[in-house]
Protein backbone atom coordinates (compact mmCIF):
# COMPACT_ATOMS: atom_id res chain seq x y z
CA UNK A 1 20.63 9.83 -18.90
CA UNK A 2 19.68 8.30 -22.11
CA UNK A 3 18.52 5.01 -20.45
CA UNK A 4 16.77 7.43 -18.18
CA UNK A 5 14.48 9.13 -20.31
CA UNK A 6 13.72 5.62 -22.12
CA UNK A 7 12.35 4.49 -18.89
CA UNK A 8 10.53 7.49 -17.76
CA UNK A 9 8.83 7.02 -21.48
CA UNK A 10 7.64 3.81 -20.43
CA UNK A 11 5.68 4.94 -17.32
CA UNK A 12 2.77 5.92 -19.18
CA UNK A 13 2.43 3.26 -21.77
CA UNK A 14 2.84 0.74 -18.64
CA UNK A 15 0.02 2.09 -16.68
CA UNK A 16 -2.49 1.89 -19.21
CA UNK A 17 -1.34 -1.77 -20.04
CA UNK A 18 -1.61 -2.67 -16.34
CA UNK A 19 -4.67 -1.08 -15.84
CA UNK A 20 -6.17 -3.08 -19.12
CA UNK A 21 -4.60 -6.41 -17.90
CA UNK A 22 -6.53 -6.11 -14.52
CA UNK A 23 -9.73 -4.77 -16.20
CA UNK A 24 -9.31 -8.15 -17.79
CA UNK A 25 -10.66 -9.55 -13.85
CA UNK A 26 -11.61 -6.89 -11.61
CA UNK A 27 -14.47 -4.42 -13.14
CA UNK A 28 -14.54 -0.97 -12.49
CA UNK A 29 -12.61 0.15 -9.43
CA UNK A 30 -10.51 2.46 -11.73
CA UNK A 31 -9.80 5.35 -9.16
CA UNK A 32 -8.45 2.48 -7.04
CA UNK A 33 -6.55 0.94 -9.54
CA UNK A 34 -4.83 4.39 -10.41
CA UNK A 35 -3.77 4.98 -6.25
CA UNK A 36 -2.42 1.06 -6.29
CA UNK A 37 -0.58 1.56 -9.18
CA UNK A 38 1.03 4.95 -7.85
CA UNK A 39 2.51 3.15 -4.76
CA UNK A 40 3.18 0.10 -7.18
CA UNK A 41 5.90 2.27 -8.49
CA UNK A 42 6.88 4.56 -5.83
CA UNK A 43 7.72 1.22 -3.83
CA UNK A 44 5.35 2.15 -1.11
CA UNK A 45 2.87 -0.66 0.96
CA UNK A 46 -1.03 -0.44 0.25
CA UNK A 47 -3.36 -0.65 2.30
CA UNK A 48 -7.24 -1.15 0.96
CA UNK A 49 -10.21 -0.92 3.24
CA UNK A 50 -13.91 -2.31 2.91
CA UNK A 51 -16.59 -4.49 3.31
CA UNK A 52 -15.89 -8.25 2.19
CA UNK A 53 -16.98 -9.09 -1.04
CA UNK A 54 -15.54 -6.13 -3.16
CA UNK A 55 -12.59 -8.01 -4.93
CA UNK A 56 -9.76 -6.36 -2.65
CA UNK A 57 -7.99 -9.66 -2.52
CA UNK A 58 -8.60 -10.48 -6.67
CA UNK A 59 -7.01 -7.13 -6.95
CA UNK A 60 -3.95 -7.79 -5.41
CA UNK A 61 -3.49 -11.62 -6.84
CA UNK A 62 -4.52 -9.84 -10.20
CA UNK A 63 -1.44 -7.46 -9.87
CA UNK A 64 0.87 -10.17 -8.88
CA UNK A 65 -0.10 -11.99 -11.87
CA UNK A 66 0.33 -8.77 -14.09
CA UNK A 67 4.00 -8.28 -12.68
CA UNK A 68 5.07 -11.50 -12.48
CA UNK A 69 6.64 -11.35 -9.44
CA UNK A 70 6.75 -13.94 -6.39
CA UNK A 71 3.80 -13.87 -4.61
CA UNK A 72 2.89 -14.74 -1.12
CA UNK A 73 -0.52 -14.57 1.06
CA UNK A 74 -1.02 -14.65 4.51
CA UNK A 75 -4.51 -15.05 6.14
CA UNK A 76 -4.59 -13.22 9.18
CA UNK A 77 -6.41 -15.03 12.36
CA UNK A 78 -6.83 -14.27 15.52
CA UNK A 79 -4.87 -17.87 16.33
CA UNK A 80 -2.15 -16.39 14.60
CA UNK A 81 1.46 -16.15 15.17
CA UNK A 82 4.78 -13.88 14.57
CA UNK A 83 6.63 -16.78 13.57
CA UNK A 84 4.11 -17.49 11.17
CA UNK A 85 4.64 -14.95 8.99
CA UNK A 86 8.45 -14.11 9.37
CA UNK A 87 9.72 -17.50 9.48
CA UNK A 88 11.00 -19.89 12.77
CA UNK A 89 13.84 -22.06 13.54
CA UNK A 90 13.77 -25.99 13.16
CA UNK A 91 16.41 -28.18 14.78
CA UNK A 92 18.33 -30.37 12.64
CA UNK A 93 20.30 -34.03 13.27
CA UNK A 94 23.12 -34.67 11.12
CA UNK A 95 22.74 -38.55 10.59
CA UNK A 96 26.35 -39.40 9.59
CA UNK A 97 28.22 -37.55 13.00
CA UNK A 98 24.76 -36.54 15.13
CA UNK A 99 25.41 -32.85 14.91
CA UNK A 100 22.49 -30.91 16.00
CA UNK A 101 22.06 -27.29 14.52
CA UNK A 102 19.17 -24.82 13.79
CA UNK A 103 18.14 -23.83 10.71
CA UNK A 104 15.74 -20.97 10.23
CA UNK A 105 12.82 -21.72 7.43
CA UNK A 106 11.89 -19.00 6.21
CA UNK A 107 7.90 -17.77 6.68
CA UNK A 108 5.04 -16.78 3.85
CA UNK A 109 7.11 -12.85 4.32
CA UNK A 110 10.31 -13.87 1.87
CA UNK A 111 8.48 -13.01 -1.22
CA UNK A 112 8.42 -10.17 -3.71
CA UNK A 113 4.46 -9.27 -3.18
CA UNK A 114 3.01 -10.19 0.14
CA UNK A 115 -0.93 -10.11 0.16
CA UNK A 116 -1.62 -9.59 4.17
CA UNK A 117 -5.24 -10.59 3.86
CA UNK A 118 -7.55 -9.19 6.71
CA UNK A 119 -4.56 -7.93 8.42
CA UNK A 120 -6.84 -6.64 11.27
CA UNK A 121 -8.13 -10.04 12.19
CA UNK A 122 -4.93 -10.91 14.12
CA UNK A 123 -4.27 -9.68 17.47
CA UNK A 124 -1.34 -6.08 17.97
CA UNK A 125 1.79 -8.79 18.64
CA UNK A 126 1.10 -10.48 15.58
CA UNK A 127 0.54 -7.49 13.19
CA UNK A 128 3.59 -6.15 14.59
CA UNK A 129 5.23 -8.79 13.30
CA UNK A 130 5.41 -6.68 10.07
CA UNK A 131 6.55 -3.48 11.07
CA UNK A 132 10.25 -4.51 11.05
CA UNK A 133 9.67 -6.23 7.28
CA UNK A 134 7.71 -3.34 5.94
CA UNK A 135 9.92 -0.63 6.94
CA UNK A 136 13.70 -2.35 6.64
CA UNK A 137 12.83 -4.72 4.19
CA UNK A 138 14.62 -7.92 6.41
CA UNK A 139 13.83 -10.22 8.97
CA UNK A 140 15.69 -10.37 12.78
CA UNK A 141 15.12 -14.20 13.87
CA UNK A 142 17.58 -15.32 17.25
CA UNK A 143 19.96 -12.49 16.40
CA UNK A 144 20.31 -12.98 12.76
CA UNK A 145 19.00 -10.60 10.19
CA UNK A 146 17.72 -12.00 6.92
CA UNK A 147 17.42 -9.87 3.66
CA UNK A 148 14.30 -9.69 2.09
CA UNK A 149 13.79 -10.12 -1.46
CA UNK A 150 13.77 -7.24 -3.80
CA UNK A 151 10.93 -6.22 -4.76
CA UNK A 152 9.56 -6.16 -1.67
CA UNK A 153 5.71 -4.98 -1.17
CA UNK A 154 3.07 -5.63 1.29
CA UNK A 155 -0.44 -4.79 0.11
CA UNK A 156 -2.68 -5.25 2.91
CA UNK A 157 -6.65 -5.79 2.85
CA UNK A 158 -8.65 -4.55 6.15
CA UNK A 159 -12.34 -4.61 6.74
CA UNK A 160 -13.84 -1.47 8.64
CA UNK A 161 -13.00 -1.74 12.53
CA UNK A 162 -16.62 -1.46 13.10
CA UNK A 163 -17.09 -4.90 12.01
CA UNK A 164 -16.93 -7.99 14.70
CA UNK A 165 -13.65 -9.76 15.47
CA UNK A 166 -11.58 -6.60 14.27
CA UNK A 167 -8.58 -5.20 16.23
CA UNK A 168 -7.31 -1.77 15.36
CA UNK A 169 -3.74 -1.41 13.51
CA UNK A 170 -1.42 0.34 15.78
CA UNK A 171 -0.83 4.08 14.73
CA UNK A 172 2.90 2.32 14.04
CA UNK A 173 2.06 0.12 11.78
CA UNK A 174 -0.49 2.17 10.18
CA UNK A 175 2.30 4.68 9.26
CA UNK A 176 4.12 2.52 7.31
CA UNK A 177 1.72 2.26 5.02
CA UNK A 178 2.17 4.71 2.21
CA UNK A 179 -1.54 4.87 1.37
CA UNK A 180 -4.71 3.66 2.36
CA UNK A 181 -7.23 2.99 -0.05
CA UNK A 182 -11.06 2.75 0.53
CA UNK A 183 -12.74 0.38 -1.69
CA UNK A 184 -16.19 1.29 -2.24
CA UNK A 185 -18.93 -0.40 -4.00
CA UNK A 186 -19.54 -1.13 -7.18
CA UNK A 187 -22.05 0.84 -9.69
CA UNK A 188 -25.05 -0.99 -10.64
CA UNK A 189 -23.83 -1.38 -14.27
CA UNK A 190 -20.14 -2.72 -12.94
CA UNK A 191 -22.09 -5.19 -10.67
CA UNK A 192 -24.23 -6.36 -13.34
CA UNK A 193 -20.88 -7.01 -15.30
CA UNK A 194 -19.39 -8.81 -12.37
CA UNK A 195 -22.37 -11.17 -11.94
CA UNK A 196 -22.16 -11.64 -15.59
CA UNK A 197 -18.49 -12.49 -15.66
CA UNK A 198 -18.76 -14.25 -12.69
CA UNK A 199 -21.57 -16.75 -13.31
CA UNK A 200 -20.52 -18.45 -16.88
CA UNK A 201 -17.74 -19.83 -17.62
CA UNK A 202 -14.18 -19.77 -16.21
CA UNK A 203 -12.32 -16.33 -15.57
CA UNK A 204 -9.87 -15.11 -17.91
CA UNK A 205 -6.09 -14.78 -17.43
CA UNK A 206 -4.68 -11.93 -16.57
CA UNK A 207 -1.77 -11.43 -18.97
CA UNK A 208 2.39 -10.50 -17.47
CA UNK A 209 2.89 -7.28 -17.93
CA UNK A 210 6.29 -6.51 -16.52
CA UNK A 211 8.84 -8.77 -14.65
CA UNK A 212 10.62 -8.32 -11.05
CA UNK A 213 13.71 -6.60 -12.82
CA UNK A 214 11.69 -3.99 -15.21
CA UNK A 215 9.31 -2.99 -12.01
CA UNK A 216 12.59 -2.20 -9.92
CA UNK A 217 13.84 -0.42 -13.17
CA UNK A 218 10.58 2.23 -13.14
CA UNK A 219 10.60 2.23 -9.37
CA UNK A 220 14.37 3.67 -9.52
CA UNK A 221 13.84 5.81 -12.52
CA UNK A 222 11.00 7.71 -9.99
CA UNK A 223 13.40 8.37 -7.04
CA UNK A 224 16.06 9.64 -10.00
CA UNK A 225 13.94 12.24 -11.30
CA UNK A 226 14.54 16.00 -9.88
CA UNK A 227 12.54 16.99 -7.10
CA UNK A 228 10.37 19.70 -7.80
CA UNK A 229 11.12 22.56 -4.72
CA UNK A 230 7.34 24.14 -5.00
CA UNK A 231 5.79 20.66 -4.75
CA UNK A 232 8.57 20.02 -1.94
CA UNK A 233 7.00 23.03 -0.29
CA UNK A 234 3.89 22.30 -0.68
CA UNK A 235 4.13 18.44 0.35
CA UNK A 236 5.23 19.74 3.59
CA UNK A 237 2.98 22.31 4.12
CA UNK A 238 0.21 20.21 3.45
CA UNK A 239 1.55 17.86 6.07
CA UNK A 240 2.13 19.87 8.56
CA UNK A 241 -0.81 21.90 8.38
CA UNK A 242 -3.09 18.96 9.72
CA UNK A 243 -0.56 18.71 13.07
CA UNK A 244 -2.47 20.66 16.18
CA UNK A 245 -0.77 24.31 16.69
CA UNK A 246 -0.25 24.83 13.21
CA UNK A 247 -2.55 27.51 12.59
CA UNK A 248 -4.83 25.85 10.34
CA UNK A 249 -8.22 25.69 11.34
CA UNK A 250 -9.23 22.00 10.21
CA UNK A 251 -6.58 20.93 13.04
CA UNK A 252 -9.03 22.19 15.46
CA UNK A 253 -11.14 19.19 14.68
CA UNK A 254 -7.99 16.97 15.23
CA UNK A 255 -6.33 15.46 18.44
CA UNK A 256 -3.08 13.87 16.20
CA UNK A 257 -1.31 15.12 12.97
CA UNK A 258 0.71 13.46 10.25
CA UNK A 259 4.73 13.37 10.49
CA UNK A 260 7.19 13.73 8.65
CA UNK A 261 6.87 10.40 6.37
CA UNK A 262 3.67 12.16 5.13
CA UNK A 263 5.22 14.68 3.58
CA UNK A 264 7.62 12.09 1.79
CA UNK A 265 4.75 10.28 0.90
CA UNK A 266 2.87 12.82 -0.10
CA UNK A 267 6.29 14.35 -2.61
CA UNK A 268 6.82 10.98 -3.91
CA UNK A 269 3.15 10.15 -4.53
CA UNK A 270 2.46 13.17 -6.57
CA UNK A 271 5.65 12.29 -8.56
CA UNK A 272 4.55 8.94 -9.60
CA UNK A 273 1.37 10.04 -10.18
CA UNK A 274 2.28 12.64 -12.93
CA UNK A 275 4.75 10.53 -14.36
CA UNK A 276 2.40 7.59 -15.12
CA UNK A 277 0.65 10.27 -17.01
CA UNK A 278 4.01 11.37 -19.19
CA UNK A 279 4.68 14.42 -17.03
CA UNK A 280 8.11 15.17 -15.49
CA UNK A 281 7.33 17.63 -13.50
CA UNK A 282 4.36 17.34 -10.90
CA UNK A 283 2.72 19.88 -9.55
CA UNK A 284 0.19 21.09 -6.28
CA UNK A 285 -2.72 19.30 -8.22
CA UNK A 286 -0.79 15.92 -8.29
CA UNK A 287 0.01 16.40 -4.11
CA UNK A 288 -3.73 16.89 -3.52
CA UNK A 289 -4.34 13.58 -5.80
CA UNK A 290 -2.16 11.14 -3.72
CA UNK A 291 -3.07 13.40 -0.23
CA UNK A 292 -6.35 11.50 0.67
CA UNK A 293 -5.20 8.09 0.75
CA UNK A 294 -1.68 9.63 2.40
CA UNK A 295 -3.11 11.24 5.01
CA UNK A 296 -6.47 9.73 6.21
CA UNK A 297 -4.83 6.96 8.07
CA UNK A 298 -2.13 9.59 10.02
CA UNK A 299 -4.59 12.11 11.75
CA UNK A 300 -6.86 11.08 14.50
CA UNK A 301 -9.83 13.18 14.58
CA UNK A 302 -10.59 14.35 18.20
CA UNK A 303 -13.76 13.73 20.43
CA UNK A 304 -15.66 16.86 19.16
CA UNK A 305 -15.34 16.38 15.83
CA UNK A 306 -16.69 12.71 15.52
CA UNK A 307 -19.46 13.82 17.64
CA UNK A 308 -20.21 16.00 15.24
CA UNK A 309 -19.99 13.40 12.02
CA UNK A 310 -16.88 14.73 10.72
CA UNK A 311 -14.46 11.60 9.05
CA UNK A 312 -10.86 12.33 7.96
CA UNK A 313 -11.83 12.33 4.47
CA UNK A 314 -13.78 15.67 5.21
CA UNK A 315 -11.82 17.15 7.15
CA UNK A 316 -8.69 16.31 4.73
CA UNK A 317 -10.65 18.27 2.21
CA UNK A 318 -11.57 20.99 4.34
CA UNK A 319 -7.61 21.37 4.86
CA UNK A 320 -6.64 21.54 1.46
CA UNK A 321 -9.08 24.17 0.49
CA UNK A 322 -7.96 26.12 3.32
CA UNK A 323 -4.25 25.51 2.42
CA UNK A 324 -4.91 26.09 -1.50
């Protein structure tokens, strides 16, 4: 218990030292720092979505680098394949008795921190090729299974499906995802920083922070602390409240609601987020924190309501001020 409460101490001092050591590269962006850095340490994926240009992949090296922690990148194409990012067979010769075997080589996926870089410019078969990896944490090549590393984290990057040679992530895959993250743009002053960081000199280091073992420390000090049974209740209600029949009357702008990972998500979300502030105990205000980037990526708004220029971001907030 003692080693307990020296960890949970820790939480807060380590957020504000990972949030300094990536300020040290990527400027501004602090609201999507703070989300990253929530599923960081409730050992949850990431997804972030915008334009190109708006550092989502210097985030993500920036963490690695902060961590210390294997890194891997993929960059998705639409040439492709599964076996490109979980690994393939080779066949082998043994030169002293001409033995043939297969051994299997293991892909860019057998890493501690996998940056899955434009992850929606691959076709469905290959981004599938993650769902396994993502949600078991191993690898099934020719009937073998293959233990991922631990840590294991996928942070994907994904530019708006609007743009050309996008294809949609499959409601699936999207799931696994514990949140997705919209990455806006910059303020003027932050981009005038950028260009000015950017455009003399070399960029600075970004300094370790914490090591593979220490992360998996605070990760399991998280899932050890008591669950709170009113933010229970109201992760679930929250949840359920955006699934059609439930009463609410945002779902009548929605054709698909969130399951029952959301409400996991959305408990262990609002945990991590008050404890990287020094608070044991979370509340309803930390749930409604973490429930936009839980939930926008598990409803699918209906016909009438994009017609009518609603996004799941409003109608997310229209659903927690009905729920309270």
């Amino acid at each position: 218990m003692s080693d307990d409460l020296a960890l949970f101490e820790e939480l807060a001092p380590t957020r504000e030292a990972l949030i300094e050591a990536i300020g040290q590269v990527v400027v501004g962006q602090r609201d999507v720092i703070d989300l990253m850095l929530t599923a960081l340490f409730s050992n949850g994926h990431c997804l972030f979505v915008g334009v190109p240009g708006l550092a989502k992949t210097l985030l993500v090296h920036s963490v690695a680098d902060a961590l210390g922690v294997d890194f891997g990148r993929i960059q998705f194409t639409p040439d492709l394949m599964p076996s490109d990012i979980t690994g393939t067979e080779v066949l082998e010769e043994d030169r002293a008795s001409g033995a043939r075997s297969l051994r299997f080589v293991p892909g860019p996926v057998f890493t501690n921190l996998l940056l899955a870089d434009e992850i929606n410019r691959t076709p469905p078969k290959t981004q599938a090729a993650l769902l396994q990896a993502m949600q078991e944490r191993h690898v099934t090549a020719a009937g073998t299974t293959h233990r991922l590393p631990d840590p294991f984290l996928v942070f994907a990057t994904q530019n708006p499906i609007e743009q050309e040679g996008t294809y949609p992530l499959p409601e699936a895959q999207q799931d696994r995802f514990m949140l997705h993250i919209d990455v806006g743009y910059p303020s003027i002053a932050e981009e005038e920083e950028i260009v000015r960081r950017t455009t003399v000199g070399e960029l600075p280091k970004v300094r370790q922070v914490l090591d593979a073992d220490k992360l998996m420390a605070l990760q399991g000090v998280l899932r050890r602390l008591p669950a709170n049974p009113d933010v229970v209740k109201y992760a679930v209600k929250v949840a359920s409240s955006t699934r059609p029949g439930s009463g609410a009357r945002a779902t009548e702008r929605l054709r698909w609601g969130a399951g029952p990972r959301a409400s996991q998500y959305l408990a262990i979300g609002a945990r991590a987020w008050a404890a990287l502030r020094g608070r044991e105990v979370p509340t309803a205000a930390d749930v409604r924190a973490v429930a936009p980037a839980v939930l926008g990526h598990r409803i699918i708004l209906n016909f009438e309501a994009e017609a009518d220029g609603w996004t799941p971001a409003r109608v997310i907030a229209a659903l927690l001020e009905e729920v309270g």
